[in-house]
PDB file of N, CA and C in Angstrom:
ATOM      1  N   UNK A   1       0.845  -1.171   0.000  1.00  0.00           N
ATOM      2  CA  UNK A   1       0.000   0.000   0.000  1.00  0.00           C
ATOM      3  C   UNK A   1       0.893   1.236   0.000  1.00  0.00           C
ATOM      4  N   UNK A   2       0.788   2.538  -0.710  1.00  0.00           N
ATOM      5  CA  UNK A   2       1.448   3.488  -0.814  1.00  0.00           C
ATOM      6  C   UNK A   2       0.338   4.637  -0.816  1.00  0.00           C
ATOM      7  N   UNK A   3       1.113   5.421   0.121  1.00  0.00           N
ATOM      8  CA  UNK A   3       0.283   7.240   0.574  1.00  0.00           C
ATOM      9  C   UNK A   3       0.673   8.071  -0.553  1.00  0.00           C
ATOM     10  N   UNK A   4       0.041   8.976  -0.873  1.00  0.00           N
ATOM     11  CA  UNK A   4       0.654   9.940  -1.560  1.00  0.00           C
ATOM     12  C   UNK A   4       0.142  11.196  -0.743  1.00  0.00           C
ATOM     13  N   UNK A   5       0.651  12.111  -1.336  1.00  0.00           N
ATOM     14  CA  UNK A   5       0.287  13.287  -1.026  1.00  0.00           C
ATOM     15  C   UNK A   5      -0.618  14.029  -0.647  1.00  0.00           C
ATOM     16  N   UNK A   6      -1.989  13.390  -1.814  1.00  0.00           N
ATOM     17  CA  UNK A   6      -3.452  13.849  -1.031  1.00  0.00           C
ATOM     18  C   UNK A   6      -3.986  12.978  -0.215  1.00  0.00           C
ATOM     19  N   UNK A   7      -3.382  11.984  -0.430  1.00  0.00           N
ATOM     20  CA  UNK A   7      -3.991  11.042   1.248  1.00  0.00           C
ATOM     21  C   UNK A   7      -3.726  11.412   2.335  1.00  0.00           C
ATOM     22  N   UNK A   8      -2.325  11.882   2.824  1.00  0.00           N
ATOM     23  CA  UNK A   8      -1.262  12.947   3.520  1.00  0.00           C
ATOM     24  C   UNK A   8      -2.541  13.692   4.468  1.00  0.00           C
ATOM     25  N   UNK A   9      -3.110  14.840   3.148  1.00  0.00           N
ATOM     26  CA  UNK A   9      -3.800  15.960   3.294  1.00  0.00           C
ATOM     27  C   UNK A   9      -4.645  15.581   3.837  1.00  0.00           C
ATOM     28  N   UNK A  10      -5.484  14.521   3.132  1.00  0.00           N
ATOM     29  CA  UNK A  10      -6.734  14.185   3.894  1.00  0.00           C
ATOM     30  C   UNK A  10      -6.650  13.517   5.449  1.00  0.00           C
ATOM     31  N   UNK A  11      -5.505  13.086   5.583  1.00  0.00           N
ATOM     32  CA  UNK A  11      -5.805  12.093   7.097  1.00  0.00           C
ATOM     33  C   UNK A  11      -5.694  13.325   7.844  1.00  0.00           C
ATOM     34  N   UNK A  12      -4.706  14.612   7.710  1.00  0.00           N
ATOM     35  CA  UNK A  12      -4.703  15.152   8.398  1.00  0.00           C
ATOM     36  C   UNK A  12      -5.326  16.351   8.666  1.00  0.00           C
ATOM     37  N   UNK A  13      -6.567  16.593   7.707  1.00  0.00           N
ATOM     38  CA  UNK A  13      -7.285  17.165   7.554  1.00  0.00           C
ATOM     39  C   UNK A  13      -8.589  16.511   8.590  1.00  0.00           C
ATOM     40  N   UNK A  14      -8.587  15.097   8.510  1.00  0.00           N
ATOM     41  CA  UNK A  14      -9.235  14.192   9.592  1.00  0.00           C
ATOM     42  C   UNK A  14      -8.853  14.495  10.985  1.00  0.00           C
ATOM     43  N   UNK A  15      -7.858  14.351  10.939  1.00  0.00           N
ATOM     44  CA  UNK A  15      -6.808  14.443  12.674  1.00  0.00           C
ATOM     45  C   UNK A  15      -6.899  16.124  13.314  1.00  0.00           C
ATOM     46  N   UNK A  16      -8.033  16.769  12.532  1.00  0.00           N
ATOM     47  CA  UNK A  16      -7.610  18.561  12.898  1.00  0.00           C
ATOM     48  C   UNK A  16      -5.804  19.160  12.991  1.00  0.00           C
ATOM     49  N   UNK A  17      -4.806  18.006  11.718  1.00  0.00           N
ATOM     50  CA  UNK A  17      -3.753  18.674  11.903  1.00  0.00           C
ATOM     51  C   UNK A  17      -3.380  19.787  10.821  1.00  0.00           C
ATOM     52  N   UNK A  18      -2.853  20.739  11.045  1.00  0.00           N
ATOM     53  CA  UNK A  18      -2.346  21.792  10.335  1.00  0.00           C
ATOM     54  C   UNK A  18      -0.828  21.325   9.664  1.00  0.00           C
ATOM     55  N   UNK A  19      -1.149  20.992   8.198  1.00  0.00           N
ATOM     56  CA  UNK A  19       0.234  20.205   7.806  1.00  0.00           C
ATOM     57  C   UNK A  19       0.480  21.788   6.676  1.00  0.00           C
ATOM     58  N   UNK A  20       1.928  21.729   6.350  1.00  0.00           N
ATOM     59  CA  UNK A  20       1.923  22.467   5.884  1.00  0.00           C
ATOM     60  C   UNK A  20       2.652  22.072   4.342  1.00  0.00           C
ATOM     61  N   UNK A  21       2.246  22.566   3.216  1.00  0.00           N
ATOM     62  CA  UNK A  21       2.329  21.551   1.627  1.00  0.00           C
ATOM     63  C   UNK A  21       4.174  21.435   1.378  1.00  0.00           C
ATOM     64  N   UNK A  22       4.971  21.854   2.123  1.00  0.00           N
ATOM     65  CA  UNK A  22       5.939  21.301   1.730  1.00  0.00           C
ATOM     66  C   UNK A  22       6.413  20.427   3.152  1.00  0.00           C
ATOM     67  N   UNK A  23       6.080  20.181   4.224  1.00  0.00           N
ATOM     68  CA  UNK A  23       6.347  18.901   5.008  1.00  0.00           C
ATOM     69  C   UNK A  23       5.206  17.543   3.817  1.00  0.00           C
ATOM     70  N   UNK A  24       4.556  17.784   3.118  1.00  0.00           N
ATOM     71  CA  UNK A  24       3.593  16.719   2.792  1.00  0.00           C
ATOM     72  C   UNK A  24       4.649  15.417   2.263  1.00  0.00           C
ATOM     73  N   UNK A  25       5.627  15.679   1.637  1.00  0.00           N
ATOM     74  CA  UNK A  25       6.230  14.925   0.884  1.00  0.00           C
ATOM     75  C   UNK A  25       7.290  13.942   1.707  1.00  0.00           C
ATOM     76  N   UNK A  26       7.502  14.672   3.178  1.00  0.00           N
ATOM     77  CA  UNK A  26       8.467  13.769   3.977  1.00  0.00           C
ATOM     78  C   UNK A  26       7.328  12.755   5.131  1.00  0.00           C
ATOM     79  N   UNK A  27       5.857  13.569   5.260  1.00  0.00           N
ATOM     80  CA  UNK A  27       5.015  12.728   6.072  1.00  0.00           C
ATOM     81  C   UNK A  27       4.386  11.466   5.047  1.00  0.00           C
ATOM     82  N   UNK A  28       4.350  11.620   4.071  1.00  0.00           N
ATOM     83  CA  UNK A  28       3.947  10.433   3.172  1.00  0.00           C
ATOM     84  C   UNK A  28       5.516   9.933   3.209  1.00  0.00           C
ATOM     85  N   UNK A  29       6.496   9.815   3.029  1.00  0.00           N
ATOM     86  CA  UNK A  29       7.485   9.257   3.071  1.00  0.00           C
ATOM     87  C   UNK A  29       7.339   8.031   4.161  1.00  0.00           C
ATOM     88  N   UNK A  30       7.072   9.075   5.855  1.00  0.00           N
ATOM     89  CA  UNK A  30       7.201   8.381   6.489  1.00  0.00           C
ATOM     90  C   UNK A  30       5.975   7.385   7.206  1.00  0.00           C
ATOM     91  N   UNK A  31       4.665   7.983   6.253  1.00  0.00           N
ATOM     92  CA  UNK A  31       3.602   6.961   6.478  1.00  0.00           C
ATOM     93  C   UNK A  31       3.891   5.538   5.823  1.00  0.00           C
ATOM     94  N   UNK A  32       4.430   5.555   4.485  1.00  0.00           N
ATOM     95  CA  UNK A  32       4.914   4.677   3.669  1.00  0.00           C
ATOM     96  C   UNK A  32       5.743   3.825   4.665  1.00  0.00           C
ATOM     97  N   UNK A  33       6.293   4.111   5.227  1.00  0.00           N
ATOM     98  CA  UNK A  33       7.545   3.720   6.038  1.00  0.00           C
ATOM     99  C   UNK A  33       6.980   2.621   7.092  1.00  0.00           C
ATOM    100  N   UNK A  34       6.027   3.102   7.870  1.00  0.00           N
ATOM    101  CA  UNK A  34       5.098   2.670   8.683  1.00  0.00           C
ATOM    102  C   UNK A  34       4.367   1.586   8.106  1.00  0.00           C
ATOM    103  N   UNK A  35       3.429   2.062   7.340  1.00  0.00           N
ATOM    104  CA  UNK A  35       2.687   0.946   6.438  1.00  0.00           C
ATOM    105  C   UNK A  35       3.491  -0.362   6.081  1.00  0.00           C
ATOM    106  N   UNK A  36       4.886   0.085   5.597  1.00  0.00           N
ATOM    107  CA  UNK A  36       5.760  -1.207   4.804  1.00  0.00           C
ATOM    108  C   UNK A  36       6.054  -2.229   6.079  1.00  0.00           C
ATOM    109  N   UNK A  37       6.053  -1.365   7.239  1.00  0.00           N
ATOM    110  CA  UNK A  37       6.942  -2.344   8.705  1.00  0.00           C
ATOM    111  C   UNK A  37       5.381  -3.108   8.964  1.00  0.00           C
ATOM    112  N   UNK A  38       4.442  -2.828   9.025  1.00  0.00           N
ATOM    113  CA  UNK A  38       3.283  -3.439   9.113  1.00  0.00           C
ATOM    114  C   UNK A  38       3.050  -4.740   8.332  1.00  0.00           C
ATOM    115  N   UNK A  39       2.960  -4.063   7.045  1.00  0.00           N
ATOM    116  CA  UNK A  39       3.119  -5.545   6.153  1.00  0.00           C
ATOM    117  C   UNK A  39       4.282  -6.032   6.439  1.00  0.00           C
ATOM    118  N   UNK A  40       5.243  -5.870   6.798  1.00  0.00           N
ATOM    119  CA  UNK A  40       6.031  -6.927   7.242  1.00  0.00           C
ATOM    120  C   UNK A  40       5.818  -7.839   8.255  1.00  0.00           C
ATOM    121  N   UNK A  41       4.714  -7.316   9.398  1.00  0.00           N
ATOM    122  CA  UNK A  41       4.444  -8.120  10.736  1.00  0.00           C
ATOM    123  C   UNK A  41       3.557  -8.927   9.572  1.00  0.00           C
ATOM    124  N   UNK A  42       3.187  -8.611   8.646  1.00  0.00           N
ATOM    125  CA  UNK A  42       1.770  -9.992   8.885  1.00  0.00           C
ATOM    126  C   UNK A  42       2.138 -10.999   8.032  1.00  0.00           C
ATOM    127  N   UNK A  43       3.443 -10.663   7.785  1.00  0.00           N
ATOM    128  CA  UNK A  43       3.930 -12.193   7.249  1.00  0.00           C
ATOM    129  C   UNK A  43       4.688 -12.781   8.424  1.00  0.00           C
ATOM    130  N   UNK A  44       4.668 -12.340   9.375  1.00  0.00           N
ATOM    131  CA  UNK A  44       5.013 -13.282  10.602  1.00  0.00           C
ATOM    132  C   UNK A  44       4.109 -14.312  11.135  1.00  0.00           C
ATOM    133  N   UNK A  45       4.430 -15.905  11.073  1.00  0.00           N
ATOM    134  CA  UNK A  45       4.363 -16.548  11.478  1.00  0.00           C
ATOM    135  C   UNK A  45       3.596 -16.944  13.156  1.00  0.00           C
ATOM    136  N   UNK A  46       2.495 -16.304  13.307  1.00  0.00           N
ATOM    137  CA  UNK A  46       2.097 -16.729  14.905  1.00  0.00           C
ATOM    138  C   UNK A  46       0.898 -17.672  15.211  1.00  0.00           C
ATOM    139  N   UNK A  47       1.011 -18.809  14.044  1.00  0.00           N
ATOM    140  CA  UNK A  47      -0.375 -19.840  13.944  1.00  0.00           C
ATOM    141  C   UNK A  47      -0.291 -20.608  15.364  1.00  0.00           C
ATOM    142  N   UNK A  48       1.260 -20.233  16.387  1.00  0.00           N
ATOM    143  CA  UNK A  48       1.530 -21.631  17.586  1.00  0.00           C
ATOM    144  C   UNK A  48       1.761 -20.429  18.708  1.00  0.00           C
ATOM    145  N   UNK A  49       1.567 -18.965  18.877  1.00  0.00           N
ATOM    146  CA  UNK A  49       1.141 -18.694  19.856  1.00  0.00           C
ATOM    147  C   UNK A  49       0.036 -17.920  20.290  1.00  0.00           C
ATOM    148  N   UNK A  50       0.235 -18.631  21.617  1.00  0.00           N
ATOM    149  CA  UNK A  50      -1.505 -18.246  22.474  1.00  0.00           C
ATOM    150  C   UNK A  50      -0.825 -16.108  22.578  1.00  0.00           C
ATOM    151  N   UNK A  51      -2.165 -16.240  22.957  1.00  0.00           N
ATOM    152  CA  UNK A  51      -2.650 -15.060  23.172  1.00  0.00           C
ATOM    153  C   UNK A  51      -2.011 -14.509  24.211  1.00  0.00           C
ATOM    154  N   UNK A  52      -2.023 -12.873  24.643  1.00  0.00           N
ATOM    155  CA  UNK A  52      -1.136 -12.721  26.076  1.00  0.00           C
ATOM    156  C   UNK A  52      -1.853 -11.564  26.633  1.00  0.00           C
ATOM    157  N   UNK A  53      -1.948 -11.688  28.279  1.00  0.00           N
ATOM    158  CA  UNK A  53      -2.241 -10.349  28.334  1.00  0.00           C
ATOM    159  C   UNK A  53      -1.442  -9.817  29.529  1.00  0.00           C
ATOM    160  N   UNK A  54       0.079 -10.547  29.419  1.00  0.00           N
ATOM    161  CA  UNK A  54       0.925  -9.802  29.719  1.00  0.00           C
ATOM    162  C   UNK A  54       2.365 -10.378  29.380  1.00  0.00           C
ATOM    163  N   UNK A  55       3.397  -9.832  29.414  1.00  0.00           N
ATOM    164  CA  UNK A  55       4.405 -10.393  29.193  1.00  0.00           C
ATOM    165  C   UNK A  55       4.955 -11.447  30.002  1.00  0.00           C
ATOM    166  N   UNK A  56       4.592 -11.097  31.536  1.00  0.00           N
ATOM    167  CA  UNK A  56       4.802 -12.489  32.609  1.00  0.00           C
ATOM    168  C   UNK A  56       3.893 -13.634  32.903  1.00  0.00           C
ATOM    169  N   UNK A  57       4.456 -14.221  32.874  1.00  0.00           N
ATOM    170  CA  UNK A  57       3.396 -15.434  33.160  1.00  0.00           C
ATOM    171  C   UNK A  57       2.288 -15.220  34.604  1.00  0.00           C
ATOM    172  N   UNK A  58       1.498 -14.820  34.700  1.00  0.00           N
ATOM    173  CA  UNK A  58       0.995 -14.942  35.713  1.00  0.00           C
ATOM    174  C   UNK A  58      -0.328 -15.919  35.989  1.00  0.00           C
ATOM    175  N   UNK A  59      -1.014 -15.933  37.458  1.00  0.00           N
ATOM    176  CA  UNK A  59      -2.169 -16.141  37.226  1.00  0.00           C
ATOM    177  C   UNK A  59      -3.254 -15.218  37.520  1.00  0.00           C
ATOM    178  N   UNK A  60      -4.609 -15.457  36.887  1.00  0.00           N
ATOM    179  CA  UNK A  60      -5.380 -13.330  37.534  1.00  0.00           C
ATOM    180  C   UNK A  60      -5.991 -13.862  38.955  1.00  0.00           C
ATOM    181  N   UNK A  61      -5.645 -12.610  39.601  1.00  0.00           N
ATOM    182  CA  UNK A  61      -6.391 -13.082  40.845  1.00  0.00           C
ATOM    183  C   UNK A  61      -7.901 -13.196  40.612  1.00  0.00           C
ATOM    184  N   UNK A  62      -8.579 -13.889  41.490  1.00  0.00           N
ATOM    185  CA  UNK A  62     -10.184 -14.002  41.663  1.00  0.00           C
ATOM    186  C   UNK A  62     -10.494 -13.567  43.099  1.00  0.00           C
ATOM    187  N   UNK A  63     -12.023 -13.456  43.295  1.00  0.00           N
ATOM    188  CA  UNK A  63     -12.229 -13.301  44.061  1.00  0.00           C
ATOM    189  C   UNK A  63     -13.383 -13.775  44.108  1.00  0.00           C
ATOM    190  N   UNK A  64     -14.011 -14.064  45.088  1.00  0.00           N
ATOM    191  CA  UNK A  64     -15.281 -15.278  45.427  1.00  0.00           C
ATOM    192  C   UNK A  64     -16.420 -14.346  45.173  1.00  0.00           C
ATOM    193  N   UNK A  65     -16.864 -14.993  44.602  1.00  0.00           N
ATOM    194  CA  UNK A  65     -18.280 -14.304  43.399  1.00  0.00           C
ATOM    195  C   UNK A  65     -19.465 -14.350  44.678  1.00  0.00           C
ATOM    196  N   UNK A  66     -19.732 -13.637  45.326  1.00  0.00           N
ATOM    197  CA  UNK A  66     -20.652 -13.746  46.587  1.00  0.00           C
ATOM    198  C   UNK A  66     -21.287 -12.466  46.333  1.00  0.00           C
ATOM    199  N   UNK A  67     -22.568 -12.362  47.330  1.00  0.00           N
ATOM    200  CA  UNK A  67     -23.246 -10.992  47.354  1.00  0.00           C
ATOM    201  C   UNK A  67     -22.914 -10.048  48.372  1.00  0.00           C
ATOM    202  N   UNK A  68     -22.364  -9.337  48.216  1.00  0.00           N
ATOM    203  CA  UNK A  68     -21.843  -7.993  49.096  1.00  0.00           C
ATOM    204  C   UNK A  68     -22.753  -6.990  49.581  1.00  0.00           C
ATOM    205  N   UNK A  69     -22.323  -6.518  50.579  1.00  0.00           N
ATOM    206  CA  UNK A  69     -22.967  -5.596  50.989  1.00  0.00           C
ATOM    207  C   UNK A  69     -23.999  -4.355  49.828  1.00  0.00           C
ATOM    208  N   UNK A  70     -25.112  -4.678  50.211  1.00  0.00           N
ATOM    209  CA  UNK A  70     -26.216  -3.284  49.370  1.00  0.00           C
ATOM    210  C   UNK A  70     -27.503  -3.764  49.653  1.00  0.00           C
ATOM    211  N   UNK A  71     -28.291  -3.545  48.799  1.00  0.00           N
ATOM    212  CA  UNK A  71     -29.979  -3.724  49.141  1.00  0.00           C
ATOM    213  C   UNK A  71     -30.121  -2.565  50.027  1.00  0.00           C
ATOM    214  N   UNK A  72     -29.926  -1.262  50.155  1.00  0.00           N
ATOM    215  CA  UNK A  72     -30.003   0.192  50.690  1.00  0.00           C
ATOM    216  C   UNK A  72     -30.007   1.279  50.082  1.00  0.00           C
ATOM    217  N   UNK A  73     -31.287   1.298  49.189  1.00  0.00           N
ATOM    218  CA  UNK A  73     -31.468   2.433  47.834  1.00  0.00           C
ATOM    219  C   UNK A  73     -31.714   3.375  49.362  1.00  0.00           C
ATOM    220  N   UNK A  74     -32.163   3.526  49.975  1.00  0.00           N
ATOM    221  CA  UNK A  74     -33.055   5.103  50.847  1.00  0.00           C
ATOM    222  C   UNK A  74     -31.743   5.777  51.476  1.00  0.00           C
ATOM    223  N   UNK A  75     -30.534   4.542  51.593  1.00  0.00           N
ATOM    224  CA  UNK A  75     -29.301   5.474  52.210  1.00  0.00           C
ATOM    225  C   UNK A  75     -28.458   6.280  50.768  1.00  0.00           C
ATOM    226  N   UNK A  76     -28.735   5.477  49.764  1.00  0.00           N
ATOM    227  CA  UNK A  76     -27.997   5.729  48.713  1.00  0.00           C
ATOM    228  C   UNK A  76     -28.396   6.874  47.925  1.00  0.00           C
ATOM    229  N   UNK A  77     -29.945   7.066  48.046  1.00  0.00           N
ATOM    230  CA  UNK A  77     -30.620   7.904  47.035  1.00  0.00           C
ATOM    231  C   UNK A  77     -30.774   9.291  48.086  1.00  0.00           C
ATOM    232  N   UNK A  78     -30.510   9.373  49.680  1.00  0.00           N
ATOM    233  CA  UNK A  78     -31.079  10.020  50.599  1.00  0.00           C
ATOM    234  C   UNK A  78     -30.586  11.048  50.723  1.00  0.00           C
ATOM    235  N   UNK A  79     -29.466  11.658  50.078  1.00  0.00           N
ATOM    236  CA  UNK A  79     -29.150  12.795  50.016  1.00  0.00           C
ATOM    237  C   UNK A  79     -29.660  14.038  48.372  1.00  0.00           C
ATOM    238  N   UNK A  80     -30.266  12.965  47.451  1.00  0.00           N
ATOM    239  CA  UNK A  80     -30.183  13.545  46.000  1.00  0.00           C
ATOM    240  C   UNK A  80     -31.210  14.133  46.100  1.00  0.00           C
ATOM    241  N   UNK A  81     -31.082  15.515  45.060  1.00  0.00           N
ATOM    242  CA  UNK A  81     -32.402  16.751  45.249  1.00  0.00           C
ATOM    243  C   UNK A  81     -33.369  15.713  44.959  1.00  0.00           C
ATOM    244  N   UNK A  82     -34.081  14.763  44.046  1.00  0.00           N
ATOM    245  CA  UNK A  82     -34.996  14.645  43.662  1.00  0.00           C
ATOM    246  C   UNK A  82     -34.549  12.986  43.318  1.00  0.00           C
ATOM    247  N   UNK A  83     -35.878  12.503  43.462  1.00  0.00           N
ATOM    248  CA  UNK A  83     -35.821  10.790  43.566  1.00  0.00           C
ATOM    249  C   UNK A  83     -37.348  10.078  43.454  1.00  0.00           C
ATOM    250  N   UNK A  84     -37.156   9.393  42.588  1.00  0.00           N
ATOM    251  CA  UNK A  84     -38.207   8.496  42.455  1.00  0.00           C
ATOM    252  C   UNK A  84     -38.369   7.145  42.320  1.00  0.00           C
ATOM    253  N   UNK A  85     -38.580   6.056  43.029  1.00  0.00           N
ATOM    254  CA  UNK A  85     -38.595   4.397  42.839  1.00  0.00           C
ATOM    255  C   UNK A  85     -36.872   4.059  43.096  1.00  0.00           C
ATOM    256  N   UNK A  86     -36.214   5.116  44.036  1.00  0.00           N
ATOM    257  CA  UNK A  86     -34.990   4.513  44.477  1.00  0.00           C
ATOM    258  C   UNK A  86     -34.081   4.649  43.384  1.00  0.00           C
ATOM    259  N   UNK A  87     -34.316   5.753  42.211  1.00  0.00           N
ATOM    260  CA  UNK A  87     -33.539   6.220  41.030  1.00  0.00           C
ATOM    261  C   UNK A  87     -33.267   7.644  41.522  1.00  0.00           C
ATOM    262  N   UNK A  88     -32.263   8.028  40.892  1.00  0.00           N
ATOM    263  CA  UNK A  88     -31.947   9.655  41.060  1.00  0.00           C
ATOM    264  C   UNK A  88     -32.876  10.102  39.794  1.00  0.00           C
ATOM    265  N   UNK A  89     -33.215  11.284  40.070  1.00  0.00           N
ATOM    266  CA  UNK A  89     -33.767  12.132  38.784  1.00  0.00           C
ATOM    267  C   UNK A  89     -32.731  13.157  38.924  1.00  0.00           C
ATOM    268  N   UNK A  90     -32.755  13.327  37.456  1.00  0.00           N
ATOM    269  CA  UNK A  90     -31.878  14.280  36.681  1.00  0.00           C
ATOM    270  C   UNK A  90     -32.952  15.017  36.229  1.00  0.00           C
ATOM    271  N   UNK A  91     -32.227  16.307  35.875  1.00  0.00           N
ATOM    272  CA  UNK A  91     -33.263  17.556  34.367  1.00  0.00           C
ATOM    273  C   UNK A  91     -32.897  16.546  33.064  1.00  0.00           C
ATOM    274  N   UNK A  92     -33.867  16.789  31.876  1.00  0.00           N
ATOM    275  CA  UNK A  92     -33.674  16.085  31.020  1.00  0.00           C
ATOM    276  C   UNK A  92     -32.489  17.508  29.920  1.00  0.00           C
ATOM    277  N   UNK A  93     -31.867  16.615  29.595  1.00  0.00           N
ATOM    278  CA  UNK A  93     -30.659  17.344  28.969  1.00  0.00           C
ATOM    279  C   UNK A  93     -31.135  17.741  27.700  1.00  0.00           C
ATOM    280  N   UNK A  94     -31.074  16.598  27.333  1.00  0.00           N
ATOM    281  CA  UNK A  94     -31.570  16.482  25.459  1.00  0.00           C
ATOM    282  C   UNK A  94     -33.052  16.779  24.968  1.00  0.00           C
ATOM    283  N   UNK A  95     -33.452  17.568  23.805  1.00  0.00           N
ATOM    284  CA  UNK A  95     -34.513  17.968  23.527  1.00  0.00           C
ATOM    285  C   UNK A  95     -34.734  17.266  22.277  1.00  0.00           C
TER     286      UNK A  95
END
């Protein structure tokens, strides 16, 4: 895949950036640049590893799925200007 110049314009016309027409020719350079290292990852080889969601091996902590303290809407709701069925009321924002 290759950027040119008005692609340049347009992404950064997207991004609210202020590019100016003679940097255009070194930021497509270096989008190109970017793009090419990309296609290079996806000819990498990762059909044999798992997934990660961190670099150390760990295990995630848990914690015992029980019911905790609540069932006390009148302490919870008992300070808000305005309340109905144990909900806060708000002003309606949107028209």
């Amino acid at each position: 895949m290759s950027v040119d110049q008005a692609t340049v314009k347009r992404v950064a016309r997207l991004a609210r950036l202020k590019v100016n027409d003679e940097d255009l020719p070194k930021l497509a350079g270096e989008l190109n640049a970017i793009l090419g290292w990309i296609e290079q990852l996806n000819t990498v080889d990762v059909s044999n590893v798992e997934p990660l969601t961190s670099v150390v091996s760990m295990k995630m902590k848990m914690r015992r799925d029980e019911v905790t303290d609540g069932h006390y809407p009148a302490k919870v709701t008992g300070n808000a200007p305005a309340q109905e069925d144990s909900f806060f009321m708000v002003p309606k924002v949107v028209e």
